[in-house]
Protein backbone atom coordinates (compact mmCIF):
# COMPACT_ATOMS: atom_id res chain seq x y z
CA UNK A 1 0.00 0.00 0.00
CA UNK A 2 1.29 3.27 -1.12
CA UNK A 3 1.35 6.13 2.22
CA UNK A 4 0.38 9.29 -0.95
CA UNK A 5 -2.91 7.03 -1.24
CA UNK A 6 -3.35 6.69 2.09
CA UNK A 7 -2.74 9.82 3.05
CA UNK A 8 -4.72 11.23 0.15
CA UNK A 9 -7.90 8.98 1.41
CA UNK A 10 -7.62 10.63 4.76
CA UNK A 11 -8.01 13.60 3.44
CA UNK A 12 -11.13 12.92 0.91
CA UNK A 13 -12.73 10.72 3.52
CA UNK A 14 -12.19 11.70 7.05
CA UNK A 15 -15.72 12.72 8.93
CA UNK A 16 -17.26 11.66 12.26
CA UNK A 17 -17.09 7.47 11.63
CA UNK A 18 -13.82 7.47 10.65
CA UNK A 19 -11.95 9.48 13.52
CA UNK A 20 -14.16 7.11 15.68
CA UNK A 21 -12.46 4.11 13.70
CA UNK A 22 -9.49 5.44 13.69
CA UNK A 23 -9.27 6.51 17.59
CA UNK A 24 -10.58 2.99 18.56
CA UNK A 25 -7.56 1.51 15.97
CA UNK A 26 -5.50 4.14 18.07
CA UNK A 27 -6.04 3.01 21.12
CA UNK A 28 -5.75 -0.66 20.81
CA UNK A 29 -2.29 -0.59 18.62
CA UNK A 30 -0.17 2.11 19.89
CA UNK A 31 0.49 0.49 23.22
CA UNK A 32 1.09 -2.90 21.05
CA UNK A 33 3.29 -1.50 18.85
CA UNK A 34 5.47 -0.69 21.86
CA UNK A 35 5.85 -4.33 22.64
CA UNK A 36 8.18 -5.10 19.42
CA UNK A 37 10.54 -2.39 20.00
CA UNK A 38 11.83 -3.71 22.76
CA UNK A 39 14.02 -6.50 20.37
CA UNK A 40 16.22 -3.57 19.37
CA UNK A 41 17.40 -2.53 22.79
CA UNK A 42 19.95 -3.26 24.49
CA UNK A 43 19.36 -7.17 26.53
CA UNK A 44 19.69 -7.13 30.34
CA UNK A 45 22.13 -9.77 31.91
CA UNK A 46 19.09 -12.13 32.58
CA UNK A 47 18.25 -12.08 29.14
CA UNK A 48 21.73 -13.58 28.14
CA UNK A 49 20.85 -16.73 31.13
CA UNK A 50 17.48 -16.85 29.04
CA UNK A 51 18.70 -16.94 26.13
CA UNK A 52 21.69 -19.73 26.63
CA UNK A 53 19.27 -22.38 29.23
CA UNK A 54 15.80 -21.27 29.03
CA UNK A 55 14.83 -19.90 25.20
CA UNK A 56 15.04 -23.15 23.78
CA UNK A 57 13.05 -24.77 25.46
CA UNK A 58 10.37 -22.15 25.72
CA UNK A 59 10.08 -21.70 22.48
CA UNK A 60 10.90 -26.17 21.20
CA UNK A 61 7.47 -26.52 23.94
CA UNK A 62 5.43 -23.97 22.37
CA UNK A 63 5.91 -25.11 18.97
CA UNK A 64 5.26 -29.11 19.73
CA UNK A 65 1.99 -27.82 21.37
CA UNK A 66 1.02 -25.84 19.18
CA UNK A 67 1.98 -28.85 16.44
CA UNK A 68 0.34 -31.74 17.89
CA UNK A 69 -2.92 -29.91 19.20
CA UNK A 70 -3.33 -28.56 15.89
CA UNK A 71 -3.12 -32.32 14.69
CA UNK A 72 -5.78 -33.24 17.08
CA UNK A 73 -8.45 -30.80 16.42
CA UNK A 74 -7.99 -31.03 13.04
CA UNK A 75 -8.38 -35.07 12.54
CA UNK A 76 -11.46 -34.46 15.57
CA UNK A 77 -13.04 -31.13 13.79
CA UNK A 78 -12.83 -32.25 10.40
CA UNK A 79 -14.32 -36.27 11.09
CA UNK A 80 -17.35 -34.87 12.92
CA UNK A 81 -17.71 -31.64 10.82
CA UNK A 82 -18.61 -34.26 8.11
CA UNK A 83 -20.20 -36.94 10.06
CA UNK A 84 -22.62 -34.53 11.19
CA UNK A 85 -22.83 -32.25 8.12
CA UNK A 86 -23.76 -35.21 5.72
CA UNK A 87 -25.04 -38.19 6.96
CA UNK A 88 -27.81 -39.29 8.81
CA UNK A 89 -27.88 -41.09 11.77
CA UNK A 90 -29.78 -41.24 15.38
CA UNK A 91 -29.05 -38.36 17.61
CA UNK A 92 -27.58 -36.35 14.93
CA UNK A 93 -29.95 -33.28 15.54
CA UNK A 94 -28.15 -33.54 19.35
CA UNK A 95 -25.00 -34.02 18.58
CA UNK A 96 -25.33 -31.04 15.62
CA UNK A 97 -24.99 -28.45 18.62
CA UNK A 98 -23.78 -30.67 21.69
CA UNK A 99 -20.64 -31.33 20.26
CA UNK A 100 -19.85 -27.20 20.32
CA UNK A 101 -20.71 -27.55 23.97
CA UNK A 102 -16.91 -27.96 25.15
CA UNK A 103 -16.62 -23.96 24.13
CA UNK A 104 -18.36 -23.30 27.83
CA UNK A 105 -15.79 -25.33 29.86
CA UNK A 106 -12.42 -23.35 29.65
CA UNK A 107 -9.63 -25.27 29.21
CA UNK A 108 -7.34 -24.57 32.48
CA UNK A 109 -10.81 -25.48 34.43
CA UNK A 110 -11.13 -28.28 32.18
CA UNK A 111 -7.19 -29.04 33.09
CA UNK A 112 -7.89 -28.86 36.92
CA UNK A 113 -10.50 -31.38 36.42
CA UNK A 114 -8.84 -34.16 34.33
CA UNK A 115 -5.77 -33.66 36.72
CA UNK A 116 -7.83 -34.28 39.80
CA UNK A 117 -9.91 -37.23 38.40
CA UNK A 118 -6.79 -39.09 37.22
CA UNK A 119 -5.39 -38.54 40.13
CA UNK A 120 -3.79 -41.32 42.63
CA UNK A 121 -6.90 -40.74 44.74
CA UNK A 122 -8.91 -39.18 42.06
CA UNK A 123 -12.42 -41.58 40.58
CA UNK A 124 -10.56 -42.95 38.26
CA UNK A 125 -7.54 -44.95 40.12
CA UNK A 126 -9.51 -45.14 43.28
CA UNK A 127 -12.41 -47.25 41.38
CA UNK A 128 -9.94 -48.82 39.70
CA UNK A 129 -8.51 -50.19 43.09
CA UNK A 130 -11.53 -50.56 44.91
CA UNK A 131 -13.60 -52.49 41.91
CA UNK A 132 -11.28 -54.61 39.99
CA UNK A 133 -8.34 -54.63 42.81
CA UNK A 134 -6.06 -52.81 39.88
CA UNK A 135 -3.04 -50.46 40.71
CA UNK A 136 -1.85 -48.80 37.84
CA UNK A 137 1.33 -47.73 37.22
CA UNK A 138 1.96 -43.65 37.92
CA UNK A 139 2.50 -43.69 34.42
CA UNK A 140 -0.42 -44.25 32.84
CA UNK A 141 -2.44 -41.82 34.55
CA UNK A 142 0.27 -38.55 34.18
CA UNK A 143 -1.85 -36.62 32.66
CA UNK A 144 -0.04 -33.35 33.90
CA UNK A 145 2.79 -33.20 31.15
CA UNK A 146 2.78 -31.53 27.56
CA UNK A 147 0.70 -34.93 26.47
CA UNK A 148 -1.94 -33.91 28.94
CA UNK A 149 -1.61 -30.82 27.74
CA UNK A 150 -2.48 -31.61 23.77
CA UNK A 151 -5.25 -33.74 24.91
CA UNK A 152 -6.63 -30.77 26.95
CA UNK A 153 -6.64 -28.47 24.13
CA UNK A 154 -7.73 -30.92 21.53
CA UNK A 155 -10.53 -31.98 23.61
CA UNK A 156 -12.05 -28.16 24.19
CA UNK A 157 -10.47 -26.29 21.32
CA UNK A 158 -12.19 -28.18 18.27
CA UNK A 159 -15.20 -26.93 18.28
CA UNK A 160 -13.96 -23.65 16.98
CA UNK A 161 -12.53 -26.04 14.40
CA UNK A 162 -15.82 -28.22 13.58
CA UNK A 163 -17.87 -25.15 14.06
CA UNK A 164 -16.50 -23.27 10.70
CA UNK A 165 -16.19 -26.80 9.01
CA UNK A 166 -19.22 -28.02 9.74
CA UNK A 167 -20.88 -24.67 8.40
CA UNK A 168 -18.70 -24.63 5.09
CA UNK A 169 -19.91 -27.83 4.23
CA UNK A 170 -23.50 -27.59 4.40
CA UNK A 171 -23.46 -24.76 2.55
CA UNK A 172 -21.34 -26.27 -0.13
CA UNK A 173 -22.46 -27.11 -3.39
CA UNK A 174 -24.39 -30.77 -3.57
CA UNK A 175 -22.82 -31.35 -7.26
CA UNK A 176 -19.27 -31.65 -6.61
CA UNK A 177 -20.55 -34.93 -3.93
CA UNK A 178 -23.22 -35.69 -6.69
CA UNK A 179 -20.47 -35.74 -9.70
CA UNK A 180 -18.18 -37.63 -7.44
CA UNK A 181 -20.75 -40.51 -6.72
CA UNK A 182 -21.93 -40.56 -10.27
CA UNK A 183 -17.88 -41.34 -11.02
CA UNK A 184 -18.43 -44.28 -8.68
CA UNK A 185 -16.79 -42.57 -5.25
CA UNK A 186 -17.33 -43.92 -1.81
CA UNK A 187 -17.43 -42.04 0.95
CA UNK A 188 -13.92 -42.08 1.88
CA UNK A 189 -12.92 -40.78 -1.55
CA UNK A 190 -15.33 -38.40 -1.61
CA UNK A 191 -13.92 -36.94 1.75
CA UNK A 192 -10.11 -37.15 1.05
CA UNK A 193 -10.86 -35.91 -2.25
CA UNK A 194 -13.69 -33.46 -2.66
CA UNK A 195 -14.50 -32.62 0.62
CA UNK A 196 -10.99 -32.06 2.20
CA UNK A 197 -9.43 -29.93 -0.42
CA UNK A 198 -13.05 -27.66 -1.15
CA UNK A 199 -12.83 -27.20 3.15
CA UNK A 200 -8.92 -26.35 3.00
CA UNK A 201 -9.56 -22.32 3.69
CA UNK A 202 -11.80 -22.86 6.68
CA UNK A 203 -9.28 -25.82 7.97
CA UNK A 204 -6.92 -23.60 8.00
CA UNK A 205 -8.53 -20.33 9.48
CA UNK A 206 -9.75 -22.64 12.10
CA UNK A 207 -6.68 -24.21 12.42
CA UNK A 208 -5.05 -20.73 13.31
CA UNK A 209 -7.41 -19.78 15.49
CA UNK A 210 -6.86 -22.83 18.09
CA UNK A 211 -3.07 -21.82 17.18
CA UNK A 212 -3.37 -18.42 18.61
CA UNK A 213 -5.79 -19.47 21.86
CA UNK A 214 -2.47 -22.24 22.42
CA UNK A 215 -0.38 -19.70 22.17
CA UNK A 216 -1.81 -17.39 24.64
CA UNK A 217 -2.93 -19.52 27.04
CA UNK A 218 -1.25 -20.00 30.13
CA UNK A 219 -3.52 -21.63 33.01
CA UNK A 220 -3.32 -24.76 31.44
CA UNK A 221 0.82 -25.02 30.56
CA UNK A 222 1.28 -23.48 33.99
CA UNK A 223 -0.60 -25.60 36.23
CA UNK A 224 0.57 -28.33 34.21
CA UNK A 225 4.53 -27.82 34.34
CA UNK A 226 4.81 -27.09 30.24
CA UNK A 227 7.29 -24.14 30.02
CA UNK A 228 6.21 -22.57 27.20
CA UNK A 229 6.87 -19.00 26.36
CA UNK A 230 3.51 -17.75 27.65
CA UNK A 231 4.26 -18.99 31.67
CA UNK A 232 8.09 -17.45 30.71
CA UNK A 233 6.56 -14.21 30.51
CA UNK A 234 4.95 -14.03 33.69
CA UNK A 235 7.83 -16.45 35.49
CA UNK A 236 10.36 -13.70 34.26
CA UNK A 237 8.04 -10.65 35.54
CA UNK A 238 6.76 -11.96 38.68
CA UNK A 239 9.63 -14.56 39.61
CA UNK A 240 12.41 -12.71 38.22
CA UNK A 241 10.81 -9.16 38.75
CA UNK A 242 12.62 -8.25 35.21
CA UNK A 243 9.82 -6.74 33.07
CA UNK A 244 12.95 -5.61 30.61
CA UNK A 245 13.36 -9.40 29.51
CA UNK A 246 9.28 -10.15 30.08
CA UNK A 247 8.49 -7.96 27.49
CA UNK A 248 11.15 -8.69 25.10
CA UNK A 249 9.96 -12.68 25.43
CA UNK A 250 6.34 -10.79 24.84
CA UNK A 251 8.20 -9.10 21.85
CA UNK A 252 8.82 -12.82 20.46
CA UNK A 253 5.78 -14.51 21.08
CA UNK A 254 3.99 -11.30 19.24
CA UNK A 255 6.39 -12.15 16.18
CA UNK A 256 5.61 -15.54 15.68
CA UNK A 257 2.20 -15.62 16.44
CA UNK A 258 1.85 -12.37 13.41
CA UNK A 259 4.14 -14.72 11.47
CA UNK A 260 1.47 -17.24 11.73
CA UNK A 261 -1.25 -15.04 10.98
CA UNK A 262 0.79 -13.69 7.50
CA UNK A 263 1.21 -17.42 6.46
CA UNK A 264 -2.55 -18.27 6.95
CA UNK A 265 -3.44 -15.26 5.13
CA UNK A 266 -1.17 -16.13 1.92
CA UNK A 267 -1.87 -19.97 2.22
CA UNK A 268 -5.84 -19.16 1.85
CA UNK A 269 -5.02 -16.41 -0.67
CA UNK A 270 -8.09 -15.47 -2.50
CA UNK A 271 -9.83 -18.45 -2.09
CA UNK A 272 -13.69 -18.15 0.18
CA UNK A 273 -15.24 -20.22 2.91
CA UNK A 274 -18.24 -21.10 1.54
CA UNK A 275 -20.28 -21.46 -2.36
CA UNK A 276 -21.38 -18.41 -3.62
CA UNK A 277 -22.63 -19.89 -6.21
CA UNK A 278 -26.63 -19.73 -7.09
CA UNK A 279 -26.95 -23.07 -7.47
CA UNK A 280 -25.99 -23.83 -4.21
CA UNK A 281 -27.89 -26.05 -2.56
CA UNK A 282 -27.60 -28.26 0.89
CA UNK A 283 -26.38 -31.74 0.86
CA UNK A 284 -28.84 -34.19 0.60
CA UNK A 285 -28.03 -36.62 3.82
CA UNK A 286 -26.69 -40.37 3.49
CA UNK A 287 -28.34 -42.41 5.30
CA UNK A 288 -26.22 -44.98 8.12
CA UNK A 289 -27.35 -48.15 9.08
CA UNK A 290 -26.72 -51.00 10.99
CA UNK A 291 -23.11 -50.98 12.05
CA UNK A 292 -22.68 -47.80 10.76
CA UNK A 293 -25.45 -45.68 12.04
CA UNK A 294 -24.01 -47.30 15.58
CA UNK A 295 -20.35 -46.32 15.01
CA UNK A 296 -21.09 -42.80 14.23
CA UNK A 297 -23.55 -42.31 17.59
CA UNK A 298 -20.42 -44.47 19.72
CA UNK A 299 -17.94 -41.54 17.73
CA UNK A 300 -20.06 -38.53 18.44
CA UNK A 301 -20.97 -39.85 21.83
CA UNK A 302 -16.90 -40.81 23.16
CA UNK A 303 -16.26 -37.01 21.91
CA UNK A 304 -19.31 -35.27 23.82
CA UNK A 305 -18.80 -37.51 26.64
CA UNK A 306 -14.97 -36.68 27.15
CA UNK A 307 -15.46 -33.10 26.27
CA UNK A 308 -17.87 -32.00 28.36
CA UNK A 309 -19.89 -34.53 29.96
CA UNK A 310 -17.54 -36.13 31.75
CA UNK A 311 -15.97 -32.72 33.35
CA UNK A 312 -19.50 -31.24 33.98
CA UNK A 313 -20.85 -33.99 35.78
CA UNK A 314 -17.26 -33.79 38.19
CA UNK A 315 -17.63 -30.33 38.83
CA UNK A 316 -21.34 -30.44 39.33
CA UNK A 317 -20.48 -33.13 41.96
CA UNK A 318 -17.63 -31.18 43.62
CA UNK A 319 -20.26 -28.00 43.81
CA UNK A 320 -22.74 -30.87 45.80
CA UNK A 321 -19.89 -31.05 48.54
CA UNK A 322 -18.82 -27.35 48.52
CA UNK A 323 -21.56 -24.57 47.91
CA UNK A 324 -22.31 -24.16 51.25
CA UNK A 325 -18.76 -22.55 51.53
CA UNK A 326 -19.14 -20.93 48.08
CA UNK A 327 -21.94 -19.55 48.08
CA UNK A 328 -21.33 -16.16 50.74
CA UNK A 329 -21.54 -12.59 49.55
CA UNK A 330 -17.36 -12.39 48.40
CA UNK A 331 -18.99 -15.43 45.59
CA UNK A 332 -21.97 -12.76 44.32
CA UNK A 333 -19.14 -10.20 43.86
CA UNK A 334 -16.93 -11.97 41.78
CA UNK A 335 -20.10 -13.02 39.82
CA UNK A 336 -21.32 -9.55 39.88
CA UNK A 337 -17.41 -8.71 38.85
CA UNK A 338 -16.88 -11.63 36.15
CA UNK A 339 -20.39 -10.41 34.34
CA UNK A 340 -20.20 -7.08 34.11
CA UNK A 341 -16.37 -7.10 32.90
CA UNK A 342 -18.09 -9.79 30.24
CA UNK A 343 -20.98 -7.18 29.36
CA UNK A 344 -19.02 -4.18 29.39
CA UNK A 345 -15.84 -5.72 27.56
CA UNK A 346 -18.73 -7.06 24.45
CA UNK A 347 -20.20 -3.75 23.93
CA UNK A 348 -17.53 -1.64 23.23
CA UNK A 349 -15.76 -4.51 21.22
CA UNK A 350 -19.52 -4.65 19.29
CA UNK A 351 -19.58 -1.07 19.18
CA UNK A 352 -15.88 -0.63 17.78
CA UNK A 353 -16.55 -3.92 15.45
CA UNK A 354 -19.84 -1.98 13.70
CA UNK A 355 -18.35 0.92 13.27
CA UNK A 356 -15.49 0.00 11.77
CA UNK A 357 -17.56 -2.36 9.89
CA UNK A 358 -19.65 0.55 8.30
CA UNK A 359 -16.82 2.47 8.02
CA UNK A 360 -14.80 -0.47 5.11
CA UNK A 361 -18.43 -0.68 3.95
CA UNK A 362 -19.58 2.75 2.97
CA UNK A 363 -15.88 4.04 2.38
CA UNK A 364 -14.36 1.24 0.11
CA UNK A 365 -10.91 2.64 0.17
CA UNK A 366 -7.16 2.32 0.96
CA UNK A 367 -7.76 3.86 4.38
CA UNK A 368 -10.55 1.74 5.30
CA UNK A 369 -9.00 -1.77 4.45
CA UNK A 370 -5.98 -0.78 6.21
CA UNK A 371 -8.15 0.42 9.50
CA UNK A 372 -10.39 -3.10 8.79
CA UNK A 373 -7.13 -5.22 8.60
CA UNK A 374 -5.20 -3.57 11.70
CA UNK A 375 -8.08 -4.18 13.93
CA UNK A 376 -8.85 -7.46 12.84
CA UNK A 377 -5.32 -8.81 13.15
CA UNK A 378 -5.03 -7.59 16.71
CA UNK A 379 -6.57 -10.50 17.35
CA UNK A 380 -3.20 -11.86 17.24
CA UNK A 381 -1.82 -10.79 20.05
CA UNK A 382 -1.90 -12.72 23.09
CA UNK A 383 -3.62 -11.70 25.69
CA UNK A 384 -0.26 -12.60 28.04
């Protein structure tokens, strides 16, 4: 983008939407843009211990996370996106919305949970003892390591996944699965074939955006052990007390999570989620049967069960034993705290989306894509 066409769009366009725009862009970058200068100063001498024992790691941790739960969701996302999408089986109209159920359990509440259940004298092992006479080895239950921590995400981070799959294929084009039966495809082809590579721009925005939640998370890798560069941040401001090398590991994270959002943008290129096409029309539903119809309820259900069931039914147990602790007037607070930050946060972020929005809508310019893109890709920054 050339700054005389910017600059000249500012100029022809500027009235009472766009300073809004551009104050709310204002606000949210400036202090961000901060953030990366720090990687031309001048390193501390902690940064140099950092950088020789502790970088590595960080950063060889983040990345196999980020790998391997991207793996998961994607294999979990993309088999139920289309075992829900187009087939028909019993308890499909449940398990259409269930299975985005996960979304309301977050995942470091999610991590407490699974931790506690697996546990030497969590349900699991102690049932396991007192009902078959078993004692397992430590082993197989060590849930809190950077496995347990994949299988955390995977488990409550797919649904972003399955939801944007799930919705690009049902409102994909019934020919392409038509033509490809007609040629004498079965399912499988169809899928690996047709399905997969039509579905590859929605795999991969949803892909990115479990990527960035990894990323930014840390009540999961910290309660779990994972050093990752997240918990580094906080261990090196609140352990170290050296906000100089916190923000410089902020300054890296910030890099390679933008990095990530540059290569998902030129990967999908051009190409759309969904059939714009007006002959687009909804899949008509294959039928399962027998064997079939039961594998894909036994699928669905395993999923649903270890995604959210399983944890809500624990932690509507444990609220059995303690409400009559929890439940006192410093509870209502933080309720009263947790909702309104929720409320307040949504509006202006609804307010700032809409008029922003209306401003790349009504003012299809250099200046507005630029303001549109900025704001959008601040979603990239960790929250850490």
């Amino acid at each position: 983008m050339r700054w005389p066409t910017l600059l000249r769009d500012v100029k022809q366009h500027t009235n009472a939407w766009m300073l809004v725009s551009l104050l709310g862009a204002a606000v949210i970058l400036l202090p961000l843009a901060l953030i990366p200068l720090s990687l031309f100063h001048a390193p501390n001498e902690n940064w140099a211990h950092i950088k020789q024992y502790l970088l590595k790691g960080y950063l060889l941790n983040s990345l196999w996370l980020v790998l391997w739960t991207g793996v998961g969701t994607v294999i979990t996302a993309t088999g139920l996106a289309w075992l829900v999408a187009a087939h028909d089986f019993p308890l499909r109209g449940f398990f259409r919305w269930a299975l985005l159920l996960p979304l309301t359990v977050p995942p470091y509440i999610a991590a407490y949970t699974y931790a506690d259940m697996f546990s030497y004298t969590g349900i699991v092992q102690k049932s396991l003892r007192s009902a078959f006479g078993i004692t397992p080895a430590p082993k197989w239950f060590g849930i809190m390591s950077l496995r347990g921590a994949i299988f955390i995400f995977t488990l409550f981070l797919f649904p972003y996944l399955y939801l944007i799959i799930r919705s690009f294929v049902e409102r994909q084009s019934a020919a392409y699965v038509e033509n490809a039966r007609v040629l004498g495809r079965g399912p499988w082809a169809i899928f690996f074939h047709v399905i997969l590579p039509l579905a590859r721009p929605a795999i991969v925005a949803g892909l990115t955006l479990v990527a960035f939640e990894v990323l930014s998370d840390y009540g999961v890798t910290s309660y779990y052990g994972v050093a990752t560069i997240s918990t580094a941040i906080f261990q090196t401001w609140f352990g170290m007390y050296d906000v100089e090398s916190a923000i410089r590991l902020a300054a890296l994270l910030m890099v390679g999570v933008v990095s990530l959002l540059l290569v998902e943008r030129i990967v999908r290129g051009n190409r759309r989620y969904s059939s714009s096409t007006t002959q687009s029309r909804p899949y008509v539903l294959r039928p399962l049967r027998g064997i079939h119809a039961v594998g894909a309820v036994l699928v669905c259900g395993v999923i649903f069960a270890f995604s959210f069931l399983i944890p809500f039914l624990q932690l509507l147990v444990w609220a059995t034993w303690t409400y009559a602790d929890v439940l006192n007037a410093a509870f209502g607070q933080m309720l009263f705290r947790t909702l309104y930050l929720a409320l307040v946060a949504t509006a202006v972020i609804m307010l700032l989306a809409t008029i922003v929005a209306n401003v790349h809508r009504t003012s299809d310019n250099a200046l507005s894509y630029a303001l549109s893109r900025s704001v959008t890709a601040c979603f990239s920054v960790p929250g850490a």
